[in-house]
C-alpha atoms as a PDB file:
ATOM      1  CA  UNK A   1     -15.606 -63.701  13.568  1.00  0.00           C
ATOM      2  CA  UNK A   2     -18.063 -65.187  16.505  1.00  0.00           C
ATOM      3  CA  UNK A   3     -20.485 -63.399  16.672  1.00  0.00           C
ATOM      4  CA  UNK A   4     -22.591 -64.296  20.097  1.00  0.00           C
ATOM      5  CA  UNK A   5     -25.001 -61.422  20.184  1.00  0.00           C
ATOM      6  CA  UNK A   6     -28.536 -61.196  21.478  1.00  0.00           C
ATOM      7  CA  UNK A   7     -31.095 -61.950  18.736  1.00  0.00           C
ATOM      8  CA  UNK A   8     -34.992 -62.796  18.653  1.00  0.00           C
ATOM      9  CA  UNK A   9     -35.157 -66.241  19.322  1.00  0.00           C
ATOM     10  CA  UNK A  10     -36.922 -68.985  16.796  1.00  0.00           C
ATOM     11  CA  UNK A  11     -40.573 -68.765  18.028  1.00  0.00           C
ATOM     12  CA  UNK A  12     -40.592 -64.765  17.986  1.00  0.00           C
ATOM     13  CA  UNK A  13     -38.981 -64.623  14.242  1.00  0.00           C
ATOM     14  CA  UNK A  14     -41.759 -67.170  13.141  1.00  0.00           C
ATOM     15  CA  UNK A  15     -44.243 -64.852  14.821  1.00  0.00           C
ATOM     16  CA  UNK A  16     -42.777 -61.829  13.611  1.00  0.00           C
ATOM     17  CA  UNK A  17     -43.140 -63.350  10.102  1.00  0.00           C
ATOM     18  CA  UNK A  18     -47.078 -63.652  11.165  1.00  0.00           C
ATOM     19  CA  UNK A  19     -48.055 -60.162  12.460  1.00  0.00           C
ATOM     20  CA  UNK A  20     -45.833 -58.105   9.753  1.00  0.00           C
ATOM     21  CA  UNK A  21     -48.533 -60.517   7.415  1.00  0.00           C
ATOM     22  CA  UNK A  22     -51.335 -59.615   9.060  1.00  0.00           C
ATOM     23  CA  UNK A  23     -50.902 -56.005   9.033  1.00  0.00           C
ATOM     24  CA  UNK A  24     -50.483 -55.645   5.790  1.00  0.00           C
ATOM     25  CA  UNK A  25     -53.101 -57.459   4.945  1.00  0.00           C
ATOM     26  CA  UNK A  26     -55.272 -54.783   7.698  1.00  0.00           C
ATOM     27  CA  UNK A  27     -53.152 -52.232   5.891  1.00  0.00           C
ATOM     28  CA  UNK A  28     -54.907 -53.522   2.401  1.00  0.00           C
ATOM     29  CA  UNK A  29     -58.236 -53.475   3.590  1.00  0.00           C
ATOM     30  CA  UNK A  30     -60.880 -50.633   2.433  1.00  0.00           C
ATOM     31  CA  UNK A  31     -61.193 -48.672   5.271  1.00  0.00           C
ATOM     32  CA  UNK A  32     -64.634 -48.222   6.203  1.00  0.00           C
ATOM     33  CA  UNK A  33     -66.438 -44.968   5.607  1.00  0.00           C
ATOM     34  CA  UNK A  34     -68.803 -44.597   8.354  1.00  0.00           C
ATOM     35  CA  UNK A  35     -69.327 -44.861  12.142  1.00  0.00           C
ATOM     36  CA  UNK A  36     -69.612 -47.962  13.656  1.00  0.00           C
ATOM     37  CA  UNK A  37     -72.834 -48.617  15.361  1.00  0.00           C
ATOM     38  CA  UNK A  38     -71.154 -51.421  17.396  1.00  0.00           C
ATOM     39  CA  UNK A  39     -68.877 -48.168  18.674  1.00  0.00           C
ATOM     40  CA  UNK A  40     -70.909 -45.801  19.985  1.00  0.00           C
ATOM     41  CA  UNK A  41     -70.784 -46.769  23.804  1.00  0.00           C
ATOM     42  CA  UNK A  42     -67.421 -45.447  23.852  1.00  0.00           C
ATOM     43  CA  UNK A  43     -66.964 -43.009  26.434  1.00  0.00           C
ATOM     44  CA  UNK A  44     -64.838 -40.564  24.296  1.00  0.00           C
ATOM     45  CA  UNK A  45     -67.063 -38.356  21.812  1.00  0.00           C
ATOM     46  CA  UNK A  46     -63.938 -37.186  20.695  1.00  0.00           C
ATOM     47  CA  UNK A  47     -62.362 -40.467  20.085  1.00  0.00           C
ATOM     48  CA  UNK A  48     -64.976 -41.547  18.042  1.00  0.00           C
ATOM     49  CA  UNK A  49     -64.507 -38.358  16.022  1.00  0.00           C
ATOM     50  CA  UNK A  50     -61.264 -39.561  14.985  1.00  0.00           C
ATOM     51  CA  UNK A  51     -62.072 -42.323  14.814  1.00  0.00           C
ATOM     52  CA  UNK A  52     -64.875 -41.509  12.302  1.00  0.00           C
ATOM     53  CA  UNK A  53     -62.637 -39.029  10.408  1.00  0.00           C
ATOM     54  CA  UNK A  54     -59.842 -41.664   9.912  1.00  0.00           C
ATOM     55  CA  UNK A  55     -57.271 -39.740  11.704  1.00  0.00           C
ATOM     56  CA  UNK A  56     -53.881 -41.337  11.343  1.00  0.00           C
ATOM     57  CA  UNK A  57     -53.435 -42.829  14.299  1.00  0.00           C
ATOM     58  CA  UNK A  58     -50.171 -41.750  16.795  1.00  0.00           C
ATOM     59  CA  UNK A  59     -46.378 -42.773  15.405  1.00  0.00           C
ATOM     60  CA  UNK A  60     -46.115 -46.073  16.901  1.00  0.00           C
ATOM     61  CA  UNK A  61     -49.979 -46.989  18.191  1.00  0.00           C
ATOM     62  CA  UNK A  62     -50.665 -48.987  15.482  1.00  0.00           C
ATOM     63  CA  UNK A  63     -52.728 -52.026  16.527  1.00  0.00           C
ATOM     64  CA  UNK A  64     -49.969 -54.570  16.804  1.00  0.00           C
ATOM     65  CA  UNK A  65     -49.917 -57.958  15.506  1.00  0.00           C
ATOM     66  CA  UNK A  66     -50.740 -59.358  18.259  1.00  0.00           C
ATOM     67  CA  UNK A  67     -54.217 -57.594  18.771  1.00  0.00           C
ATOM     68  CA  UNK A  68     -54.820 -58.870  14.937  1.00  0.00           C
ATOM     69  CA  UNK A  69     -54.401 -62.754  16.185  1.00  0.00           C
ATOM     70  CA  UNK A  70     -56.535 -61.931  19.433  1.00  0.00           C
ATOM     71  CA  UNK A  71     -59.842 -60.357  16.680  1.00  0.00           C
ATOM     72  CA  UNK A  72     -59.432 -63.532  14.155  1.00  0.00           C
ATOM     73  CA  UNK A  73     -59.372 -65.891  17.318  1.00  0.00           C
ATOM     74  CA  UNK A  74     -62.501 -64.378  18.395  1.00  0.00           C
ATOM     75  CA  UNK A  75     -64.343 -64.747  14.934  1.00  0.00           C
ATOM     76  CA  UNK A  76     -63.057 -68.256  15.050  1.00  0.00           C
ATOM     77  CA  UNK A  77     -64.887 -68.795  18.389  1.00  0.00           C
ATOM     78  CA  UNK A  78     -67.881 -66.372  17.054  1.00  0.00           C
ATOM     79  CA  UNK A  79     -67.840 -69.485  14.297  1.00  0.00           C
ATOM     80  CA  UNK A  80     -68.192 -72.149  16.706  1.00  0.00           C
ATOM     81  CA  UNK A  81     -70.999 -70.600  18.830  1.00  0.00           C
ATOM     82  CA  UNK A  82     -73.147 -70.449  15.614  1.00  0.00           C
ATOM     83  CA  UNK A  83     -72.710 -73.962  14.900  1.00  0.00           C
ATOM     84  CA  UNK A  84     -73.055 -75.088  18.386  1.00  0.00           C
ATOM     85  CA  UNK A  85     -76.671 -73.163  18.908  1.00  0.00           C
ATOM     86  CA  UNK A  86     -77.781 -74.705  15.791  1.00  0.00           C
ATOM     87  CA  UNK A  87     -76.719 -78.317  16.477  1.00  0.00           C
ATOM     88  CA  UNK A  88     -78.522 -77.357  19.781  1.00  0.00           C
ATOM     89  CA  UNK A  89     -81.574 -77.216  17.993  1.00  0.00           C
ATOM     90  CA  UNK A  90     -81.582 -72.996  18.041  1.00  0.00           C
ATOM     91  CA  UNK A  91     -82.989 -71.741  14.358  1.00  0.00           C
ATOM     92  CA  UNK A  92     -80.049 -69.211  13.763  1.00  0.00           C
ATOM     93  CA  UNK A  93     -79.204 -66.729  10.843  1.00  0.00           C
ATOM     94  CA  UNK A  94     -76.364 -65.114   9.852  1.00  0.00           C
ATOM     95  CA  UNK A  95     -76.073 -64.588   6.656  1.00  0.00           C
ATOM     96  CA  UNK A  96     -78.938 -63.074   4.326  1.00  0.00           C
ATOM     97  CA  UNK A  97     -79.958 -65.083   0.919  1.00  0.00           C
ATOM     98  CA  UNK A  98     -77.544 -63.118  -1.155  1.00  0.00           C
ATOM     99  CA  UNK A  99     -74.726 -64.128   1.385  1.00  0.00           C
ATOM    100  CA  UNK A 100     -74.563 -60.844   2.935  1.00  0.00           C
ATOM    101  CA  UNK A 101     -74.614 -59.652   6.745  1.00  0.00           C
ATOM    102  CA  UNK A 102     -77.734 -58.613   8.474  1.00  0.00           C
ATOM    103  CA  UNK A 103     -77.803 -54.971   9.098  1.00  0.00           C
ATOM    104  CA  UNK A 104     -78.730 -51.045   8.795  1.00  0.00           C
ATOM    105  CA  UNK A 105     -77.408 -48.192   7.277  1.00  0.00           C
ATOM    106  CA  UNK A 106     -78.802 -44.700   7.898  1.00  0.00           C
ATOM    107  CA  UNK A 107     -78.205 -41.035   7.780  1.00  0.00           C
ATOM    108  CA  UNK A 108     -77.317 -41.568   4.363  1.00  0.00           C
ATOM    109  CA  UNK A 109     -74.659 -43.961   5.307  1.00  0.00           C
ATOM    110  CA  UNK A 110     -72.950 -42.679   7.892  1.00  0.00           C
ATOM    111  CA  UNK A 111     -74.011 -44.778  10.645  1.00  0.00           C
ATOM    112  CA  UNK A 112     -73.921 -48.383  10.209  1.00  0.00           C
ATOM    113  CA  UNK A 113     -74.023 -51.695  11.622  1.00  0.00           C
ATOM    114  CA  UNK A 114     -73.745 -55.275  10.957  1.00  0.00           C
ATOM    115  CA  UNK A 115     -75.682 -57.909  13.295  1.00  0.00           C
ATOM    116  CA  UNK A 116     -74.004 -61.378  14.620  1.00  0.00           C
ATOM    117  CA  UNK A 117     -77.176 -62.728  14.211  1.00  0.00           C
ATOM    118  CA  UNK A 118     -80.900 -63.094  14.232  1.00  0.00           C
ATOM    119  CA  UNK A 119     -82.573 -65.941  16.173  1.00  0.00           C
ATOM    120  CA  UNK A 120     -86.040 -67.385  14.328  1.00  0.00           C
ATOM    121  CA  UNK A 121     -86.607 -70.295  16.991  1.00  0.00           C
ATOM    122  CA  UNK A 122     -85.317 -72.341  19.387  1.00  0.00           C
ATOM    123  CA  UNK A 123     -85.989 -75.397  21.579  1.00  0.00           C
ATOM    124  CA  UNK A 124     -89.140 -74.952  23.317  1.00  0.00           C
ATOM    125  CA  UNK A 125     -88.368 -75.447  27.144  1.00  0.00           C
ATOM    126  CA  UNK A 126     -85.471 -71.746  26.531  1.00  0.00           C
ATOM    127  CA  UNK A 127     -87.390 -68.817  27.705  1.00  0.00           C
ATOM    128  CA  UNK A 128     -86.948 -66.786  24.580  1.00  0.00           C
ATOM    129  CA  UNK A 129     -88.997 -64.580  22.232  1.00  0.00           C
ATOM    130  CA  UNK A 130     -88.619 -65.055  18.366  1.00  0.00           C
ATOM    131  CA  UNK A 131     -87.465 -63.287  16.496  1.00  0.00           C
ATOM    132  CA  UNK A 132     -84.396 -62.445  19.066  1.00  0.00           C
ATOM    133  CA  UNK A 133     -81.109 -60.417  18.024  1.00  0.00           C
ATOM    134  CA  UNK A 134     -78.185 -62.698  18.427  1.00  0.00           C
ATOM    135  CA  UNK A 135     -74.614 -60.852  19.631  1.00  0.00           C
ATOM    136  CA  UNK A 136     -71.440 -62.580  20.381  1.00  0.00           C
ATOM    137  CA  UNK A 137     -68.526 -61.619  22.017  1.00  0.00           C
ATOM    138  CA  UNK A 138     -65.135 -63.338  23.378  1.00  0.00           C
ATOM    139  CA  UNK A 139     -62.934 -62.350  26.589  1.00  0.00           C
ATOM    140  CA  UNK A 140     -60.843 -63.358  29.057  1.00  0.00           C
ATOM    141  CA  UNK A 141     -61.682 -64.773  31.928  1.00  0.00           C
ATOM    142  CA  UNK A 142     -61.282 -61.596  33.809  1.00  0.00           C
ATOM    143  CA  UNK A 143     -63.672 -59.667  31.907  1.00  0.00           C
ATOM    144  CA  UNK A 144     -65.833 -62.920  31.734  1.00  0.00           C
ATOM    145  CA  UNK A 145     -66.332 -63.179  35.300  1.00  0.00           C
ATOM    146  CA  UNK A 146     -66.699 -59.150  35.699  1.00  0.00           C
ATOM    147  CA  UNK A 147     -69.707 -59.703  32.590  1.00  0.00           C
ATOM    148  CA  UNK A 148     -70.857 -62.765  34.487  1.00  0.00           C
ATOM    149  CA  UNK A 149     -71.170 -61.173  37.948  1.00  0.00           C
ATOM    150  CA  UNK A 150     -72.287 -57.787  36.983  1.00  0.00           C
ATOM    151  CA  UNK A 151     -74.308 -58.358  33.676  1.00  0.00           C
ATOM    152  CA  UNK A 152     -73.439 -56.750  30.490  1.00  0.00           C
ATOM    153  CA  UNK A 153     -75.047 -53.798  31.004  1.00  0.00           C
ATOM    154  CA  UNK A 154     -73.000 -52.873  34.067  1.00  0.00           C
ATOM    155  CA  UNK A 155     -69.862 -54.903  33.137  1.00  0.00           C
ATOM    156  CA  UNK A 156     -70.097 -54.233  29.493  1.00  0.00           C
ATOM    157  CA  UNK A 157     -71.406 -50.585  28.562  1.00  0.00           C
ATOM    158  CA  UNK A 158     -70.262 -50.139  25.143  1.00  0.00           C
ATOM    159  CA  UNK A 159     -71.648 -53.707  23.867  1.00  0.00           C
ATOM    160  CA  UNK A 160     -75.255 -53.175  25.983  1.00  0.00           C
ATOM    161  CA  UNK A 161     -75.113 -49.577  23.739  1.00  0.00           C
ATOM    162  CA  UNK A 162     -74.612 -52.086  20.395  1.00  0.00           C
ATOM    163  CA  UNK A 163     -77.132 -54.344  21.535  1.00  0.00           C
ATOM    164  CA  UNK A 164     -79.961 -51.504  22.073  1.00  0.00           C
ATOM    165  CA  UNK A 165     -78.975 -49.757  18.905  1.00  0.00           C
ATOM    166  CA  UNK A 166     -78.819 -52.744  16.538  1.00  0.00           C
ATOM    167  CA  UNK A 167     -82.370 -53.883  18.445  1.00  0.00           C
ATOM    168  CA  UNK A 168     -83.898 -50.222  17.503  1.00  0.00           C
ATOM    169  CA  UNK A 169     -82.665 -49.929  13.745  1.00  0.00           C
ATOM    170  CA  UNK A 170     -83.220 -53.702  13.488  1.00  0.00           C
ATOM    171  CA  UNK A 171     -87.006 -53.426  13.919  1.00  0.00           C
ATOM    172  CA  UNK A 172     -88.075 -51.757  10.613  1.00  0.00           C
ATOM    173  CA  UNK A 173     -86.460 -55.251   8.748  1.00  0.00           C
ATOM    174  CA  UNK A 174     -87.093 -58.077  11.111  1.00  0.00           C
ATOM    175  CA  UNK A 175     -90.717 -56.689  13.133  1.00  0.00           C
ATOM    176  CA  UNK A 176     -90.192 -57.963  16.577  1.00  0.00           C
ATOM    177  CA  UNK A 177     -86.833 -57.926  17.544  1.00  0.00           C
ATOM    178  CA  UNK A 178     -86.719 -54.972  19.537  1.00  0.00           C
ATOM    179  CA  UNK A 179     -89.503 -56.583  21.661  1.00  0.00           C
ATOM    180  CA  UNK A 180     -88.140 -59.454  22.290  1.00  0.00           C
ATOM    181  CA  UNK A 181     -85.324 -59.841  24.764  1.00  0.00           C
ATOM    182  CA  UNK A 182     -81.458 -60.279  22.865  1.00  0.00           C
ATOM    183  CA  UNK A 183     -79.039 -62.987  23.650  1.00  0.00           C
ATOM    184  CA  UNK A 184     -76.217 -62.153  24.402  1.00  0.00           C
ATOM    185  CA  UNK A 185     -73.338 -65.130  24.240  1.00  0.00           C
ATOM    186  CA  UNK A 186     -70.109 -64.086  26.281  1.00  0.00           C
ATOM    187  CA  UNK A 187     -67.354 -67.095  25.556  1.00  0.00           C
ATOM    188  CA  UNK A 188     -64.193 -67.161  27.653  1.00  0.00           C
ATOM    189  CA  UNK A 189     -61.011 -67.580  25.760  1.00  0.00           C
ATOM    190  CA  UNK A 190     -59.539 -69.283  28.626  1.00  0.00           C
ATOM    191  CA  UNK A 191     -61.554 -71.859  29.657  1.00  0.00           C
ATOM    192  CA  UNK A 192     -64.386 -71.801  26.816  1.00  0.00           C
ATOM    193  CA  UNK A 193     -67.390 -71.450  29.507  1.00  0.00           C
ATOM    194  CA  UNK A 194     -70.231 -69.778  28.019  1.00  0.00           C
ATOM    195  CA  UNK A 195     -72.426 -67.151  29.702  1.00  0.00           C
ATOM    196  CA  UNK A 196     -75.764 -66.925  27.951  1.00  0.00           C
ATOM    197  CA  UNK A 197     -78.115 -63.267  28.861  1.00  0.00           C
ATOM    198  CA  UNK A 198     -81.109 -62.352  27.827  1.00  0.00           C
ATOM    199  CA  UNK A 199     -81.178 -58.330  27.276  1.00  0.00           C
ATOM    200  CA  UNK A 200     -84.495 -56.183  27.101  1.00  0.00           C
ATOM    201  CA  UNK A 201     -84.717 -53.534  24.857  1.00  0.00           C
ATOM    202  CA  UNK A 202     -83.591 -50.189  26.174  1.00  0.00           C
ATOM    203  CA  UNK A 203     -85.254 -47.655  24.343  1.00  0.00           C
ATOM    204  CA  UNK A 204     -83.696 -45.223  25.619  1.00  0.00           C
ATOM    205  CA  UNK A 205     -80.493 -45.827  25.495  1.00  0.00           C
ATOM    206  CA  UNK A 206     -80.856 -46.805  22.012  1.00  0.00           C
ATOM    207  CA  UNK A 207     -82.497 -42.604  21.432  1.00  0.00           C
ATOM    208  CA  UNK A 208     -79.453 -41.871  23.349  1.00  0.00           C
ATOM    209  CA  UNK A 209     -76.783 -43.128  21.300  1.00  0.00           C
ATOM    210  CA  UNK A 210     -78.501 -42.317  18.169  1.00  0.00           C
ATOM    211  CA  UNK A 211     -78.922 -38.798  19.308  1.00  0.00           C
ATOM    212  CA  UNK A 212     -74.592 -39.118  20.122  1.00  0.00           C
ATOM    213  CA  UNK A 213     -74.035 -40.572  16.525  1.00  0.00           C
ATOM    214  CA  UNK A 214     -75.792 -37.849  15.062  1.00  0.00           C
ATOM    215  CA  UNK A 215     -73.767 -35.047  17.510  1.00  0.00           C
ATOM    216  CA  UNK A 216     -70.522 -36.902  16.891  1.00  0.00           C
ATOM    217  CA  UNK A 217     -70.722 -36.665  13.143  1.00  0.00           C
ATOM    218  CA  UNK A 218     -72.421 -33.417  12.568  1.00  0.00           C
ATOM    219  CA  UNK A 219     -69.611 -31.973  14.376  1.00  0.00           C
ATOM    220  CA  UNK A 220     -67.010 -33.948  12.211  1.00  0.00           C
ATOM    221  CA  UNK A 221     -68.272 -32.515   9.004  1.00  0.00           C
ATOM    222  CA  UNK A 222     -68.616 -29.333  10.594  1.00  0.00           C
ATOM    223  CA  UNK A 223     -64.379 -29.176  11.800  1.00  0.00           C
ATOM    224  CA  UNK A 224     -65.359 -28.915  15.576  1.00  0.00           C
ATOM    225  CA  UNK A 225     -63.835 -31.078  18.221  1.00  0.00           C
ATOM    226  CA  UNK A 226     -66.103 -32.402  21.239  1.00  0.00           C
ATOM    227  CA  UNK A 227     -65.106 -32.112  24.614  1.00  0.00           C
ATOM    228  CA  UNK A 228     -62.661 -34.814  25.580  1.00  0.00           C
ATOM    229  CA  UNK A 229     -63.999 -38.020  28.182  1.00  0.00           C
ATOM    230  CA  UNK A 230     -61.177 -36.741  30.666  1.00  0.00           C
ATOM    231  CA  UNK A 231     -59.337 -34.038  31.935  1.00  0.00           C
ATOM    232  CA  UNK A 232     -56.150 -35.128  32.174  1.00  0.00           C
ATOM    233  CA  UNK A 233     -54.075 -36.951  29.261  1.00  0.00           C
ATOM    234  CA  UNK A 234     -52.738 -39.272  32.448  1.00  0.00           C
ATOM    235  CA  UNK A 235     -56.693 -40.911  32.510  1.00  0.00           C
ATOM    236  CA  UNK A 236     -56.588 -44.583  31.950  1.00  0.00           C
ATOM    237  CA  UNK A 237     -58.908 -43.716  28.587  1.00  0.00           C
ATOM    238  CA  UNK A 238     -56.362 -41.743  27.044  1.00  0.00           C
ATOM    239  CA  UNK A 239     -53.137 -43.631  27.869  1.00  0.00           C
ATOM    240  CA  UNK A 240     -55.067 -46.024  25.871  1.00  0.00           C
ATOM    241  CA  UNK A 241     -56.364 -44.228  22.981  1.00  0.00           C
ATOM    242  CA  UNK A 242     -54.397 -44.247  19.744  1.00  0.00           C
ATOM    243  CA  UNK A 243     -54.865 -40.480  19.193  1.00  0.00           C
ATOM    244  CA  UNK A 244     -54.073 -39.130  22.743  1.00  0.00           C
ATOM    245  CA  UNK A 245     -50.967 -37.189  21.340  1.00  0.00           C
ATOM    246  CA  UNK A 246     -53.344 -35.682  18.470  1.00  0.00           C
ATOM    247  CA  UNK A 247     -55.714 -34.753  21.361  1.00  0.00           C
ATOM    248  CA  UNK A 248     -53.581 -33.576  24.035  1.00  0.00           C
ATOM    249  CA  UNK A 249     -51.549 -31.485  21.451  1.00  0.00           C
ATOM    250  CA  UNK A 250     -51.110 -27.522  21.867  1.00  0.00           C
ATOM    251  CA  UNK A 251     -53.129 -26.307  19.282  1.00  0.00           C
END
């Protein structure tokens, strides 16, 4: 019998075959057992409580394949910054001797963070301190130009939060670097420009978003929810949150 029928057509099957491989390799991953230092600028305390918790997320917000491809591009990219600055003649670290990440852990290991990297020199006519925290970050040219324009603090308020945070716990390893101005490297997927920012320490945005870890997870251990971001599940956070059914739920 002909059978004429609508199917996926070569390119999606092949791709299909891609993102059911990279999920379960996500899905075989350790899951990590602390918050995220790189998360707390998120506007949602709650959020980050589940988030924290490992709440399942809702049936059928899974991150899909898709958004697995777009984070491995970016560490690709992340890849060729590093070797770019240092061919530039920028002395840059990543890794520690024993091959490990620069980082923190605190609060007996329930905050924690893990640096992009730490600059020891660089060509003498860059207006930079040593040593200098290093963070990279990819986007498309939309959010670029927005980062570009308004600067990452404005443009960017969750990875200016990372930055101040990873500057403050930072300092007790590498003395310094929260005196020093950060670079920040935005690359554009789109058309690989670079933006290049120097970021001051902001103490106090660092005190605040230590003092929010510390609220978000003492209330986690302690089985009470913190007030939602919004007040309406309709708020362009929560349409986009993976737990907005768990949230907006009649208890």
């Amino acid at each position: 019998m002909l059978d004429y029928n609508s199917r996926p057509k070569f390119h999606e099957r092949v791709t299909a075959f891609i993102d059911d491989a990279l999920t379960r390799e996500r899905a075989e991953q350790t899951p990590r057992r602390y918050l995220g230092a790189s998360r707390l600028g998120v506007a949602c305390e709650r959020a980050l409580q589940y988030e924290y918790a490992q709440a399942p997320v809702d049936p059928g917000r899974e991150l899909p394949g898709r958004v697995l491809r777009v984070f491995e591009v970016g560490h690709v990219l992340e890849d060729l910054a590093i070797r770019w600055l240092r061919l530039a003649g920028f002395e840059l670290y990543t890794r520690k001797a024993d091959g490990g990440q620069f980082g923190f852990s605190v609060a007996g290991g329930r905050i924690q963070g893990h640096v992009d990297g730490i600059l020891a020199a660089g060509p003498a006519d860059i207006e930079l301190a040593y040593p200098a925290l290093w963070e990279c970050k990819t986007m498309n040219d939309k959010s670029w130009r927005e980062t570009v324009k308004q600067g990452v603090a404005r443009a960017k308020p969750i990875y200016a939060a990372q930055i101040a945070v990873y500057q403050a716990y930072m300092e007790g390893a590498v003395p310094g670097i929260a005196s020093h101005p950060a670079l920040f490297t935005a690359i554009n997927k789109d058309s690989e420009e670079i933006w290049f920012e120097r970021v001051p320490f902001d103490g106090g945005l660092a005190q605040r978003m230590s003092d929010r870890a510390v609220r978000i997870i003492t209330a986690t251990e302690a089985s009470e929810l913190l007030p939602r971001h919004a007040t309406t599940p309709t708020h362009f956070e929560c349409k986009s949150c993976p737990w907005q059914d768990r949230c907006w739920r009649p208890a």
